[in-house]
C-alpha atoms as a PDB file:
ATOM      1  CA  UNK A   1      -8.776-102.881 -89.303  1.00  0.00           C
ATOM      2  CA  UNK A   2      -6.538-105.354 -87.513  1.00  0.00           C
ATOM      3  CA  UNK A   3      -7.013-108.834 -85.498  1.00  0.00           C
ATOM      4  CA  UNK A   4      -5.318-109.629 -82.831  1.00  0.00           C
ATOM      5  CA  UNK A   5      -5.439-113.776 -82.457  1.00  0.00           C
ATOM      6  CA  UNK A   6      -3.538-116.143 -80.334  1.00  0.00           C
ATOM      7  CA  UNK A   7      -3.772-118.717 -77.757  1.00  0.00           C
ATOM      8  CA  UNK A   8      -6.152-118.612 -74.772  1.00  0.00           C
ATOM      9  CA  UNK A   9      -3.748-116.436 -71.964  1.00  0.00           C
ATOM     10  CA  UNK A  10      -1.220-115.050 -74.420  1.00  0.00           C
ATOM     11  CA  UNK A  11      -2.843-111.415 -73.588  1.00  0.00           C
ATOM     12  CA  UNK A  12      -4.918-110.317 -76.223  1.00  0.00           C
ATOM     13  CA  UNK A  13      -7.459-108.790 -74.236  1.00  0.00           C
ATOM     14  CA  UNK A  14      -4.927-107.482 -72.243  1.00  0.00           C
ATOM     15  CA  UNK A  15      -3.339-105.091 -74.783  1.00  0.00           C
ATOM     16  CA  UNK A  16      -7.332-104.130 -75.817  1.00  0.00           C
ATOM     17  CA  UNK A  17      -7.816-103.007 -71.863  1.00  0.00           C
ATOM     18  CA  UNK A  18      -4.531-101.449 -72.304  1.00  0.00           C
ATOM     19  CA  UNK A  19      -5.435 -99.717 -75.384  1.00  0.00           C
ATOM     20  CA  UNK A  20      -8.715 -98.771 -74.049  1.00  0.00           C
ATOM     21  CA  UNK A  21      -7.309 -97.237 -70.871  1.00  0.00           C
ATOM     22  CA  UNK A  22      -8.710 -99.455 -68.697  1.00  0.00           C
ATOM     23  CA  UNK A  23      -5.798-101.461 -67.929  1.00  0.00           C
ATOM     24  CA  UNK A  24      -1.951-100.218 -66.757  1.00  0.00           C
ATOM     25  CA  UNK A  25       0.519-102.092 -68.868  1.00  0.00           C
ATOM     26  CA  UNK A  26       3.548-102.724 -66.612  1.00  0.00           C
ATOM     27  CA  UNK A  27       6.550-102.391 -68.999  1.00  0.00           C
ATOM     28  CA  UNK A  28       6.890-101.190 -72.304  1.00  0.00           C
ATOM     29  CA  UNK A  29       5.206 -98.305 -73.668  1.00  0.00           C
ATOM     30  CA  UNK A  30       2.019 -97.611 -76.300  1.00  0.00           C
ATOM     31  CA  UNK A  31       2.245 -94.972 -79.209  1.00  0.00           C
ATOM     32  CA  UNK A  32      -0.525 -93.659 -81.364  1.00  0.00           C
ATOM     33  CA  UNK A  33       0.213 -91.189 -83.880  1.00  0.00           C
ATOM     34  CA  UNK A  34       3.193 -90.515 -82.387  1.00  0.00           C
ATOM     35  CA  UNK A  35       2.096 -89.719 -78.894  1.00  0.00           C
ATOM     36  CA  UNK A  36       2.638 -91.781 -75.611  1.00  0.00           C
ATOM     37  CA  UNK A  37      -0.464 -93.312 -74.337  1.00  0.00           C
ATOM     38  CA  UNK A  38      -0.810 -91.313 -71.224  1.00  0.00           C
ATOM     39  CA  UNK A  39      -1.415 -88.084 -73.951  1.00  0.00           C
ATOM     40  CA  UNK A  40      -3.604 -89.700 -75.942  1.00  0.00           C
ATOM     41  CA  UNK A  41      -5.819 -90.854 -73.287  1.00  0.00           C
ATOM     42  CA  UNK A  42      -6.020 -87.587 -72.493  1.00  0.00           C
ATOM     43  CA  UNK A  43      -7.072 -86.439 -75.682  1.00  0.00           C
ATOM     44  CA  UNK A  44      -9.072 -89.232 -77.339  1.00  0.00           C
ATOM     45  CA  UNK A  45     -10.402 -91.219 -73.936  1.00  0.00           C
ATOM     46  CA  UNK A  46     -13.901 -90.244 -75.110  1.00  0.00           C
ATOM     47  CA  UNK A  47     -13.426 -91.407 -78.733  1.00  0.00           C
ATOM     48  CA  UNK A  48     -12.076 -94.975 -77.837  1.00  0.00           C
ATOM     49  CA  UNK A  49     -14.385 -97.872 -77.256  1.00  0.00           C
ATOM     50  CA  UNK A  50     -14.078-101.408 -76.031  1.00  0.00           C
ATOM     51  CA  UNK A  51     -16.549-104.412 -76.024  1.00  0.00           C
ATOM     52  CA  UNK A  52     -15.598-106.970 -73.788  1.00  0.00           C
ATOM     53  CA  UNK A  53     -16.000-110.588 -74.311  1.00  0.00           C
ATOM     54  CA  UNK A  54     -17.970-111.135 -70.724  1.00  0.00           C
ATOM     55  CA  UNK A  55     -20.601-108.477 -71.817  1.00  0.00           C
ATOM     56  CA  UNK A  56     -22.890-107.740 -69.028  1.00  0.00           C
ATOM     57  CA  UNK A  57     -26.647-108.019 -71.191  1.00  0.00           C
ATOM     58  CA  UNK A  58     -28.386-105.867 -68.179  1.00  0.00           C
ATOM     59  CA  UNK A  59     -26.446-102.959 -68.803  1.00  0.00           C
ATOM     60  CA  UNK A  60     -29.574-100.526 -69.868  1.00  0.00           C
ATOM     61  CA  UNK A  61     -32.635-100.439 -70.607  1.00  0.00           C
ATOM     62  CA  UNK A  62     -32.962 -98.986 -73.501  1.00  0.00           C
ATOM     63  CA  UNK A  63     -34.574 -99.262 -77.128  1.00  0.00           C
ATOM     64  CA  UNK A  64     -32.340-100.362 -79.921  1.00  0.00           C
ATOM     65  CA  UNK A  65     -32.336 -96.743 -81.655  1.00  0.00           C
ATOM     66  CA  UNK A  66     -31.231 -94.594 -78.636  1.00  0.00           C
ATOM     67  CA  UNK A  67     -28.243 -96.693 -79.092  1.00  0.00           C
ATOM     68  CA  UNK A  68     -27.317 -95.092 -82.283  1.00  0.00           C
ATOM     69  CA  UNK A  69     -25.925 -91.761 -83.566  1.00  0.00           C
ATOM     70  CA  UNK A  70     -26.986 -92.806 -87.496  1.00  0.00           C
ATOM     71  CA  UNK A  71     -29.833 -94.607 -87.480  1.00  0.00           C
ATOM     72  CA  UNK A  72     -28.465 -96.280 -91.196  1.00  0.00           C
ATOM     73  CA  UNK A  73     -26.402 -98.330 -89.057  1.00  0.00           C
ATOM     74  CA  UNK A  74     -28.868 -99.720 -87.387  1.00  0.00           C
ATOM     75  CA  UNK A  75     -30.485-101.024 -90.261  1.00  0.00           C
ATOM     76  CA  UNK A  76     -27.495-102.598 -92.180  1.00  0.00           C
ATOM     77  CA  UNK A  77     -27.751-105.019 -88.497  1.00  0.00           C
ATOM     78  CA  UNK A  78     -31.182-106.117 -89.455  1.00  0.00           C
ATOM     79  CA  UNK A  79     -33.078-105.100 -86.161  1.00  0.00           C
ATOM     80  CA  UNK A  80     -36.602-106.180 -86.953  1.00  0.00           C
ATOM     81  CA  UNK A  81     -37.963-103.304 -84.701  1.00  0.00           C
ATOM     82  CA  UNK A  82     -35.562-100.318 -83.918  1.00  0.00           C
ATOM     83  CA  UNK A  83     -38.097 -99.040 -81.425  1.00  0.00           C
ATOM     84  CA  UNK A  84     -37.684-102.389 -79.129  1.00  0.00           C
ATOM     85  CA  UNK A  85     -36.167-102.379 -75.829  1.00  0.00           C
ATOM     86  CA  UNK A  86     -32.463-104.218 -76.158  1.00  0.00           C
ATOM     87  CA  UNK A  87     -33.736-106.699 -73.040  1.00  0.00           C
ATOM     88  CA  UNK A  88     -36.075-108.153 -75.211  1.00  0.00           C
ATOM     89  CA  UNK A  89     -33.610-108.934 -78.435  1.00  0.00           C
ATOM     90  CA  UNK A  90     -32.047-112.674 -78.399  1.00  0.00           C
ATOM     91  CA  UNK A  91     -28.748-112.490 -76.903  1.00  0.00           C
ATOM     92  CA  UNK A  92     -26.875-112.981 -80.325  1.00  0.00           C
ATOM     93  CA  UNK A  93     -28.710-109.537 -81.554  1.00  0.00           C
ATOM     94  CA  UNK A  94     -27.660-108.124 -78.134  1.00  0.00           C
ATOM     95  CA  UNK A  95     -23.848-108.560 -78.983  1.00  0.00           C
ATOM     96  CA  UNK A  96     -24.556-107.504 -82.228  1.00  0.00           C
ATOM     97  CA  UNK A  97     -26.222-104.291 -80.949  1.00  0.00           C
ATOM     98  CA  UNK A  98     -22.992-103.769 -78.738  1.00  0.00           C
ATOM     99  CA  UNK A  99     -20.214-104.092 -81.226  1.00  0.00           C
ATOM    100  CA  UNK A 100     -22.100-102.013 -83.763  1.00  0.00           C
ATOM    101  CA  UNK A 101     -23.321 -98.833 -81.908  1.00  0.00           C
ATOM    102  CA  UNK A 102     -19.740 -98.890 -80.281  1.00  0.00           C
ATOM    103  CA  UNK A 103     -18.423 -98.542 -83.697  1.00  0.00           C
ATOM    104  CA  UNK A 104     -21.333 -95.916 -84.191  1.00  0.00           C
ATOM    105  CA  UNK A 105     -20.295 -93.753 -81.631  1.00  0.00           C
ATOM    106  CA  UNK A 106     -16.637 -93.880 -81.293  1.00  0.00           C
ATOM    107  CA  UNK A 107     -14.515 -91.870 -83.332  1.00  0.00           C
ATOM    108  CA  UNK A 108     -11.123 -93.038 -83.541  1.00  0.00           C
ATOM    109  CA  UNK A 109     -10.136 -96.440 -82.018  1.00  0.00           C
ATOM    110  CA  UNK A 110     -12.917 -99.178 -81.385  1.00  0.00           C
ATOM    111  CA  UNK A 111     -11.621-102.716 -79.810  1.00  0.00           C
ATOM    112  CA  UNK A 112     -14.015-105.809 -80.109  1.00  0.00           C
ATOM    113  CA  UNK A 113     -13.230-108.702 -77.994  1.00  0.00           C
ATOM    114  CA  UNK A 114     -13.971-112.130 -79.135  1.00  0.00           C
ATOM    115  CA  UNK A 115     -16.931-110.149 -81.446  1.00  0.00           C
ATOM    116  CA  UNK A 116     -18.653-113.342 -82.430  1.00  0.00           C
ATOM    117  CA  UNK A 117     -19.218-115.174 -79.989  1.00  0.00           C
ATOM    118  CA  UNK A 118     -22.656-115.780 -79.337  1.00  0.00           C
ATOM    119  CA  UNK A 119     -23.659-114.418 -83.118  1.00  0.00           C
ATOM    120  CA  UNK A 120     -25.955-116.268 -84.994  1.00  0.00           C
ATOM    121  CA  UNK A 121     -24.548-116.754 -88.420  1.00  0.00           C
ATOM    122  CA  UNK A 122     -26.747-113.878 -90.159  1.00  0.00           C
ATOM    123  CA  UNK A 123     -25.653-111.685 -87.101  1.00  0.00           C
ATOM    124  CA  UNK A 124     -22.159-112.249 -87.654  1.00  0.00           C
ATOM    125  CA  UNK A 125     -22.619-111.383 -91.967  1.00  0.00           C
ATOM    126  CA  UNK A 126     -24.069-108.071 -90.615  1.00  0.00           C
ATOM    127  CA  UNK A 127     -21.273-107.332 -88.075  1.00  0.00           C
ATOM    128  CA  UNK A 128     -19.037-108.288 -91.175  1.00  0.00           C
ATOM    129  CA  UNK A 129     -20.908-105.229 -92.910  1.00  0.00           C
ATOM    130  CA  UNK A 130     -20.878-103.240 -90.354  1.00  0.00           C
ATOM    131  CA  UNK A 131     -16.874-103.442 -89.586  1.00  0.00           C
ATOM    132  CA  UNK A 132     -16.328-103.241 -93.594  1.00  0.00           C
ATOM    133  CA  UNK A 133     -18.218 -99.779 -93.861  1.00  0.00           C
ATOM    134  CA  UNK A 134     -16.495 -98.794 -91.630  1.00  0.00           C
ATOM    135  CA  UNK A 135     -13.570 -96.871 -92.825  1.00  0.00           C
ATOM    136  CA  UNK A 136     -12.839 -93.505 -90.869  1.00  0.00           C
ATOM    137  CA  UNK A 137     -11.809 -95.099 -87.086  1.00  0.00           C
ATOM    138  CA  UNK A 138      -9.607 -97.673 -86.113  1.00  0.00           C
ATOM    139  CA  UNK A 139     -10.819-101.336 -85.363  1.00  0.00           C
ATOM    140  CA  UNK A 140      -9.349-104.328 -83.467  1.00  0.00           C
ATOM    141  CA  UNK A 141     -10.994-107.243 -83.526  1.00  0.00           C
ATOM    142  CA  UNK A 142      -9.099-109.677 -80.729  1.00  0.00           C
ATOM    143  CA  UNK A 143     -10.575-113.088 -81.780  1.00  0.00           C
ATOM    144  CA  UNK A 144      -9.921-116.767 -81.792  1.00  0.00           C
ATOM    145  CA  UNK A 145     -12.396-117.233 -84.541  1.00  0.00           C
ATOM    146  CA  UNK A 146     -10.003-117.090 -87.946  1.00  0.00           C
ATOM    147  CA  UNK A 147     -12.356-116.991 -90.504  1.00  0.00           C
ATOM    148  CA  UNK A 148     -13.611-113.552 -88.744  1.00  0.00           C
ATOM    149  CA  UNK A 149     -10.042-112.220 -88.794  1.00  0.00           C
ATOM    150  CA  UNK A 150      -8.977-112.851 -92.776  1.00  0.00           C
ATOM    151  CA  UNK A 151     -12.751-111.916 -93.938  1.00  0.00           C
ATOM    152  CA  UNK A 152     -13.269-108.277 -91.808  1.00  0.00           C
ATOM    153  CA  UNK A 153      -9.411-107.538 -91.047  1.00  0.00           C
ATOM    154  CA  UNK A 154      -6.222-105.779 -93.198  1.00  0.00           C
ATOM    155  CA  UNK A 155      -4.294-107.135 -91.288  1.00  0.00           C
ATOM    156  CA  UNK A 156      -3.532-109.769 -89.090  1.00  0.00           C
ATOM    157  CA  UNK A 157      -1.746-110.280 -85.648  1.00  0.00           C
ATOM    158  CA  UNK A 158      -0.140-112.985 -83.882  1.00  0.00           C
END
């Protein structure tokens, strides 16, 4: 698990879109397990996830299960009703929803963009949960909010 944090326009969501594939990078060149990135979004496209910061709330319409592979992980977020459509959670549940059946149903690289903005404070503790059971995929969290970084991240950069 690693943050990415830095000043507004320094490019941290850049280098997620780049890591995501849905971004060119100009100049330099990005290796994962010792492949180029043109090979690995080949081979892992499908397996890497990315939730923007500008998320788009009308994106399905769908109940909060169908979002999820294991339905455990919906309940360590604390969805009152996992049978509820999404468009009727508050918008901080919403986010929370996003980041955490992303991380459901990718399998190697998952990239959260500003993550907790918008989270209600209990939202946020379970995204915290979520991120920390996490342990077989990759995560970046890109985030201006610190306290986020040191408490879900290994490591940290600037």
């Amino acid at each position: 698990i690693t943050a990415i944090t830095g000043i507004n326009g320094s490019g941290k969501t850049t280098i997620g879109k780049i890591l995501a594939g849905s971004k060119i990078q100009h100049t330099g060149e990005v290796v994962w397990h010792n492949s180029k990135r043109r090979t690995i979004l080949k081979k892992l496209k499908p397996s890497i996830g990315i939730v923007l910061q500008e998320m788009d709330s009308s994106l399905l319409n769908l109940s909060v299960k169908s979002h999820f592979r294991n339905v455990e992980m919906s309940r360590m977020c604390n969805f009152d009703d996992i049978n509820v459509n999404q468009n009727k959670l508050t918008p901080s549940k919403r986010r929370l929803l996003a980041c955490a059946s992303m991380m459901d149903c990718c399998d190697d690289l998952v990239i959260l963009d500003e993550p907790s903005i918008g989270l209600s404070n209990d939202d946020l503790s379970s995204l915290i949960d979520v991120i920390a059971g996490k342990e077989d995929i990759s995560i970046i969290i890109i985030t201006h909010d610190l306290e986020l970084a040191t408490m879900a991240s290994q490591q940290i950069a600037l």
